[in-house]
Protein backbone atom coordinates (compact mmCIF):
# COMPACT_ATOMS: atom_id res chain seq x y z
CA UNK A 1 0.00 0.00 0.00
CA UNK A 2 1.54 3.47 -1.02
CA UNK A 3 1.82 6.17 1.43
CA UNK A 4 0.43 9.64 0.87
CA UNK A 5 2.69 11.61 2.94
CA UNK A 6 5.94 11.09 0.76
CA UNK A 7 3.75 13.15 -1.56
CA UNK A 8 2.42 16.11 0.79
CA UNK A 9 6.10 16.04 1.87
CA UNK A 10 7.36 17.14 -1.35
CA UNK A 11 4.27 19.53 -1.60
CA UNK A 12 5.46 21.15 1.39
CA UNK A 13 9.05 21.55 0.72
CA UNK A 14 8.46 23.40 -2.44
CA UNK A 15 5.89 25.76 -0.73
CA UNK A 16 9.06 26.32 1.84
CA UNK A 17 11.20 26.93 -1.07
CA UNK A 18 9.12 29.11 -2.68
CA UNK A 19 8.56 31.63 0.61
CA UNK A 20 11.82 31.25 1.22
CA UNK A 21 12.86 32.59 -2.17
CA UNK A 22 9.89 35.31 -2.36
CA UNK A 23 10.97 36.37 1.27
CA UNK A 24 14.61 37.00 0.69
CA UNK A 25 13.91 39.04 -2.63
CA UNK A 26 11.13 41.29 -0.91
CA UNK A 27 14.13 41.73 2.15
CA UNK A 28 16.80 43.16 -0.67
CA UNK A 29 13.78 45.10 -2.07
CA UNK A 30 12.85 46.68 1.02
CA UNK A 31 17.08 47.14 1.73
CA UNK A 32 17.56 48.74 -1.22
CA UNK A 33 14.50 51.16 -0.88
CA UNK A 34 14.49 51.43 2.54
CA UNK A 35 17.90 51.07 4.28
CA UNK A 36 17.37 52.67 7.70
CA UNK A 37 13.45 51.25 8.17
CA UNK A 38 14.44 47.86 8.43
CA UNK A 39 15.65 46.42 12.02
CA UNK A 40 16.39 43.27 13.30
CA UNK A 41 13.42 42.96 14.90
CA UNK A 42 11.05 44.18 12.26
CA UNK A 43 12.75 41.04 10.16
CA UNK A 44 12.37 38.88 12.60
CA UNK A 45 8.52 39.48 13.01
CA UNK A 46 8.13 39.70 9.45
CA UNK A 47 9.82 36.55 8.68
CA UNK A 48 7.63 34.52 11.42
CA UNK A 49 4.45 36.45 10.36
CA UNK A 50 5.45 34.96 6.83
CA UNK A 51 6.09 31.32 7.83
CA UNK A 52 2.75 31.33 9.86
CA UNK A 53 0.67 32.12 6.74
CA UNK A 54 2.49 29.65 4.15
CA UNK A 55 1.76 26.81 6.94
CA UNK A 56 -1.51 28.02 7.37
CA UNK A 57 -2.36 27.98 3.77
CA UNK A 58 -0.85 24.28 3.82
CA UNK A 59 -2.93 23.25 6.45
CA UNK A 60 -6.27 24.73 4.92
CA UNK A 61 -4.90 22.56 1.55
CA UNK A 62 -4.72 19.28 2.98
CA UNK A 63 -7.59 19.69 5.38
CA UNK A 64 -9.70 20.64 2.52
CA UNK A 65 -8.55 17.54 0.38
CA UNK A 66 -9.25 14.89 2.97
CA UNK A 67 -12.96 16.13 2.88
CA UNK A 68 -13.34 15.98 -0.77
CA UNK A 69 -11.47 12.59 -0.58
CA UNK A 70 -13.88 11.75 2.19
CA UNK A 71 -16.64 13.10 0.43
CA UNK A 72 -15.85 10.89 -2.45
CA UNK A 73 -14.39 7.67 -1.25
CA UNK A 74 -16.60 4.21 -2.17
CA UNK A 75 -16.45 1.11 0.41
CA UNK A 76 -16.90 -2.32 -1.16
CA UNK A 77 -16.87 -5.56 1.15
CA UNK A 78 -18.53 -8.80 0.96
CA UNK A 79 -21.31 -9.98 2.23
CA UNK A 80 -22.75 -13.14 3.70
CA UNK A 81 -21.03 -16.30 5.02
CA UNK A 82 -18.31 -18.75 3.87
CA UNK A 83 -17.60 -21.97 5.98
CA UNK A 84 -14.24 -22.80 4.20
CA UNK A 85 -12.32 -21.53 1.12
CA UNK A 86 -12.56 -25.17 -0.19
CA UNK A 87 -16.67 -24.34 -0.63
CA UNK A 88 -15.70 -21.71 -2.89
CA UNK A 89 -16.40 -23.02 -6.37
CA UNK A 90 -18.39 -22.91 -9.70
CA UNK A 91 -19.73 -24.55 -12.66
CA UNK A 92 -21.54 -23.34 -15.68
CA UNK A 93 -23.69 -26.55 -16.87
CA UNK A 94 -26.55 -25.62 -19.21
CA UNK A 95 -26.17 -22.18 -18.77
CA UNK A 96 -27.15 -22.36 -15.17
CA UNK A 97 -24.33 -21.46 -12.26
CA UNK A 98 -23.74 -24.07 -9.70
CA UNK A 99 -22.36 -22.69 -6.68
CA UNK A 100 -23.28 -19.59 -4.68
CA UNK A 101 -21.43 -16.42 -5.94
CA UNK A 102 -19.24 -14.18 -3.89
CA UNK A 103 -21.46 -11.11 -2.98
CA UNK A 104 -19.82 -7.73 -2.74
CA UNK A 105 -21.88 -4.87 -1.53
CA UNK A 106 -20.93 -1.32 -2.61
CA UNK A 107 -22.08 0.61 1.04
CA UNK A 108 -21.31 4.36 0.37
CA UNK A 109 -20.56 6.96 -2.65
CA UNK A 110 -19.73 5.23 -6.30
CA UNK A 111 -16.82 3.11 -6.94
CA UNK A 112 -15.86 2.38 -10.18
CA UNK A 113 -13.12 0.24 -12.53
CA UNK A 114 -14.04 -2.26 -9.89
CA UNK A 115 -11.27 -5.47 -10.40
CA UNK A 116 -10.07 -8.49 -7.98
CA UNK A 117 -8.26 -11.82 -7.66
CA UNK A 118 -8.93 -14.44 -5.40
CA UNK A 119 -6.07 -17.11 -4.18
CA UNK A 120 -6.73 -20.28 -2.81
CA UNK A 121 -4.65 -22.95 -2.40
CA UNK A 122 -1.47 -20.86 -4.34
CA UNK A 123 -3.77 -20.46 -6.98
CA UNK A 124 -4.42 -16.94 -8.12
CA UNK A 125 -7.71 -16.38 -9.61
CA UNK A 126 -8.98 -13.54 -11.47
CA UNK A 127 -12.19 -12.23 -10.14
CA UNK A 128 -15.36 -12.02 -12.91
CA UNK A 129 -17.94 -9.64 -12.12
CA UNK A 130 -21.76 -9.72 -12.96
CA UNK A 131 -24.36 -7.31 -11.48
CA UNK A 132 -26.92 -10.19 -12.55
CA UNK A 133 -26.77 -13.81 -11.83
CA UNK A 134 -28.72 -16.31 -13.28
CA UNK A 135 -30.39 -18.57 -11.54
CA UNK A 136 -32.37 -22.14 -12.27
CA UNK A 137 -34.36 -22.07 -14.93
CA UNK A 138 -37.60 -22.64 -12.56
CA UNK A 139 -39.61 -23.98 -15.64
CA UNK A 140 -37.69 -27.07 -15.97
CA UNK A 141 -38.78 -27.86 -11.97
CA UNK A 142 -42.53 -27.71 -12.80
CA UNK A 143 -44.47 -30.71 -13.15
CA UNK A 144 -46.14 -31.44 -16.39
CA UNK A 145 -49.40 -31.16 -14.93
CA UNK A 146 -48.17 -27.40 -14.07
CA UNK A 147 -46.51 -26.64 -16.89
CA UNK A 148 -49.20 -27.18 -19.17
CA UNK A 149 -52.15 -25.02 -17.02
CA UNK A 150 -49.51 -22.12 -17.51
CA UNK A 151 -48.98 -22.36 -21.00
CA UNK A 152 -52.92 -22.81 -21.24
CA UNK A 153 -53.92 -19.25 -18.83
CA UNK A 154 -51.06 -17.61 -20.68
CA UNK A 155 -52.06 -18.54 -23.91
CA UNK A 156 -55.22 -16.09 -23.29
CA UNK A 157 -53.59 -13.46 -20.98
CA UNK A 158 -51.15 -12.85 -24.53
CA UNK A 159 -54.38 -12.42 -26.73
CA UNK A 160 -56.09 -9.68 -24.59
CA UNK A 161 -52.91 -9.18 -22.29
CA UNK A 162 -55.93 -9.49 -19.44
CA UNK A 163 -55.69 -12.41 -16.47
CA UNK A 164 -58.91 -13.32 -16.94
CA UNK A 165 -60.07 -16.09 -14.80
CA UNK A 166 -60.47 -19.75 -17.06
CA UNK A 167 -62.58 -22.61 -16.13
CA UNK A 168 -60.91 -24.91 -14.14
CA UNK A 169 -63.25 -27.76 -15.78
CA UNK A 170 -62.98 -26.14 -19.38
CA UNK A 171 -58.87 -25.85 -18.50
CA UNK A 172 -59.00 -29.63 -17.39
CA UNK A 173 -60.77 -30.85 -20.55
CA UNK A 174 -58.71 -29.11 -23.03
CA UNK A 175 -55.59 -30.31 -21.77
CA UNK A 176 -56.95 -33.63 -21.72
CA UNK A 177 -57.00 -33.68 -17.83
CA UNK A 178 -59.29 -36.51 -16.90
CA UNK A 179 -61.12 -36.86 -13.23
CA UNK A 180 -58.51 -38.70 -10.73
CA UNK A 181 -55.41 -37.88 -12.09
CA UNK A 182 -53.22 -35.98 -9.60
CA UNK A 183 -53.07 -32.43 -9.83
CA UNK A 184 -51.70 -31.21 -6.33
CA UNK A 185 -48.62 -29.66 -7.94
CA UNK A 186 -51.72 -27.08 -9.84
CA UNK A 187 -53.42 -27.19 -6.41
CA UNK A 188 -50.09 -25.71 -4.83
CA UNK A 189 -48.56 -23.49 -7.50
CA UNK A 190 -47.38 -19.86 -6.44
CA UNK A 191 -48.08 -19.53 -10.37
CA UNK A 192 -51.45 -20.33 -10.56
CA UNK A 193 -54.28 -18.95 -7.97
CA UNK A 194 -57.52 -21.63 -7.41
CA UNK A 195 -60.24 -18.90 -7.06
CA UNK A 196 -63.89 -21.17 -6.46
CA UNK A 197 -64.48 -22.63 -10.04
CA UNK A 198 -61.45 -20.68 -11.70
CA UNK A 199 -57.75 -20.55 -12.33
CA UNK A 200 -56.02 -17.40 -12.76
CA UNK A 201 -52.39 -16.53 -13.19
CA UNK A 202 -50.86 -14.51 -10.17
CA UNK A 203 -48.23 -12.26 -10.56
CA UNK A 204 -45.31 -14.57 -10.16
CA UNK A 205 -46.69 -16.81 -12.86
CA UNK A 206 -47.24 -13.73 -15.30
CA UNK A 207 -43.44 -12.87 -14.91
CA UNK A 208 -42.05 -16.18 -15.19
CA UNK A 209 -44.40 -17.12 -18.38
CA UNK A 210 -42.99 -13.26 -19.63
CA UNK A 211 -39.59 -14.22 -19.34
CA UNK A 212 -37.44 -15.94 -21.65
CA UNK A 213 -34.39 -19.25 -20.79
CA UNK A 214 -32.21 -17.67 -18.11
CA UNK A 215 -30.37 -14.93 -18.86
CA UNK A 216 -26.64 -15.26 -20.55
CA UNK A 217 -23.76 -14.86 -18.30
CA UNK A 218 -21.81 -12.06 -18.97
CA UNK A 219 -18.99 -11.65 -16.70
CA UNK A 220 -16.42 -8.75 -16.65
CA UNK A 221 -12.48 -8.57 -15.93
CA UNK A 222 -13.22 -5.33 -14.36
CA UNK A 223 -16.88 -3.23 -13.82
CA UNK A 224 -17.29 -0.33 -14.39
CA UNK A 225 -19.11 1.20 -11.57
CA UNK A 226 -21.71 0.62 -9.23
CA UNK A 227 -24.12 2.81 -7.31
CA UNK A 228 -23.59 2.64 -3.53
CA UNK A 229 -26.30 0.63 -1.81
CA UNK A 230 -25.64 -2.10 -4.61
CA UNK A 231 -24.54 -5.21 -5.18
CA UNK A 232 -22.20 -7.03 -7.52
CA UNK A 233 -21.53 -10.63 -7.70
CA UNK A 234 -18.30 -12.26 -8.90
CA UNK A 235 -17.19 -16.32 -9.84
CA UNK A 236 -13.94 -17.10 -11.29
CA UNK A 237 -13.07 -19.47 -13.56
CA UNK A 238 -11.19 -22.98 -11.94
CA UNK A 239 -9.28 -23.93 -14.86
CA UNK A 240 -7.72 -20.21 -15.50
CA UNK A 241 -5.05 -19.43 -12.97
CA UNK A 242 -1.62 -18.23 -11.87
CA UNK A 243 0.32 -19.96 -8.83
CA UNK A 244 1.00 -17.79 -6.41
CA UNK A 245 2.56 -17.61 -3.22
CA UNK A 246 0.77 -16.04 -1.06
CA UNK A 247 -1.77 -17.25 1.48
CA UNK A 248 -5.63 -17.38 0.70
CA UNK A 249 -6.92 -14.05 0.50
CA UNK A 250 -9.93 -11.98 -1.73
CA UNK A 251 -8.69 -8.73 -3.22
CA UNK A 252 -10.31 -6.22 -4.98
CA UNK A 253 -9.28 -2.62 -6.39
CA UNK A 254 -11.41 0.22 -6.94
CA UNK A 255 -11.51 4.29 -7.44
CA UNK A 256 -13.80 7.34 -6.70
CA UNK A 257 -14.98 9.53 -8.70
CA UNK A 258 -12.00 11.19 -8.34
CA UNK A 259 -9.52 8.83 -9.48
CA UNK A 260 -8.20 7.82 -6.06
CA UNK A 261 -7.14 3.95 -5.87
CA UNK A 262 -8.54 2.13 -2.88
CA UNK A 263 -8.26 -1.66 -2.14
CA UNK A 264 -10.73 -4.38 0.12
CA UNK A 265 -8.47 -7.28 1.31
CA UNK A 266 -10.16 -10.14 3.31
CA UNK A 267 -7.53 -12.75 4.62
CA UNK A 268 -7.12 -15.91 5.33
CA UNK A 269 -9.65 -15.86 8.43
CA UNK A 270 -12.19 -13.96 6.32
CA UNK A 271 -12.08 -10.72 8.09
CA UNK A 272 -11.63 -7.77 5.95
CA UNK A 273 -10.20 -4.28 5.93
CA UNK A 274 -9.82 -1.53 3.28
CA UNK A 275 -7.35 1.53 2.97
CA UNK A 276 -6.23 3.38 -0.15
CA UNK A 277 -3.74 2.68 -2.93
């Protein structure tokens, strides 16, 4: 982690310079124009008075640059629990993720060209971030039964884009439902709503009928920026990797809108801390 006072240092020096410089020309000035005003102690007061105002001015500086930076500077950790770094894993079978993401919250101001690495094992992994995770394609968990009431209601809510309640015995005997065959999945749907003698969509069941196969992955190298109050998720992937030696650890890099670095490390014991770059 770089230090910032190096820099302020040098800042400092050259403003000490520079009075220093400015002060001994205005002393040969006032010398040369006025030989017997000038006394010891006049020069002395003078030259105090001087140095008090050029630290003063400093002081205002940097004061006034920690609250912008303060002002500005994003906080990214993770969220939620991990029992050991060996449950940390993923696979990408059908388009569907296997294995629970890492969770990174964004809790004040922007951040933005948001990158990471994770290492486990001496294995350095490069970090892939998605705002958006997809999930199990619920469809393919419905019964038959189910499946084929929803197309039905949603069949007719696309003609008059209306959930208009359907017959449950008109439903039945188009779908070739016959009296005795087991239904309870229909009975217990958070898709479909028994109302007396109808069915009707609810909400749920309009969305998930509305929506497509589960959305692409698209996973980035580095985001670009988040909102605070947020959330981004990141995988990596197990077969791309560097060996490394350093211990198990999450990492990620970030900047404020003002192009200050800052950093998130969480260690080997998961516990986390963050500082600027």
């Amino acid at each position: 982690m770089k230090n910032d006072w190096p820099t302020e240092k040098s800042e400092l020096i050259r403003l000490i310079i520079e009075f220093f410089v400015l002060t001994l020309l205005l002393l040969i000035l006032a010398v040369i124009l006025f030989p017997d005003a000038i006394s010891a102690i006049n020069l002395v007061v003078l030259t105090a008075t001087l140095i008090v105002l050029v630290w003063y001015a400093y002081d205002t500086h940097r004061i006034a640059n920690q609250t912008i930076e303060g002002n500005l500077r994003p906080l990214i950790l993770r969220s939620g629990f991990i029992e050991s770094w060996g449950n940390i894993k993923y696979s990408i079978k059908n388009g569907v993720l296997e294995g629970k993401p890492l969770e990174f919250s964004i809790l004040k101001n922007i951040a933005k060209d948001i990158s990471g690495y994770i290492i486990i094992n001496k294995r350095k992994y490069q970090l892939l971030f998605a705002n958006y995770i997809s999930g199990k394609d619920v469809k393919n968990e419905l019964s038959d039964t189910e499946k084929n009431v929803l197309m039905y209601l949603y069949d007719r809510y696309k003609d008059g884009k209306k959930n208009l309640p359907q017959k449950i015995i008109t439903v039945y005997k188009s779908l070739g439902i016959k009296n005795g065959e087991y239904v309870g999945t229909v009975a217990n749907s958070r898709y479909i709503e028994t109302r007396g003698e109808d069915f009707l969509l609810t909400n749920d069941g309009i969305r998930l009928m509305d929506s497509d196969k589960p959305i692409e992955y698209r996973f980035e190298h580095n985001w670009g920026w988040m909102n605070a109050g947020t959330v981004i998720n990141a995988i990596f992937t197990n077969d791309k990797y560097e060996e490394s030696k350093e211990e198990n650890q999450i990492y990620l890099t970030y900047s404020d809108m003002g192009g200050n670095r800052y950093f998130t490390r969480e260690n080997i014991n998961f516990s986390q801390d963050s500082g600027k770059l």
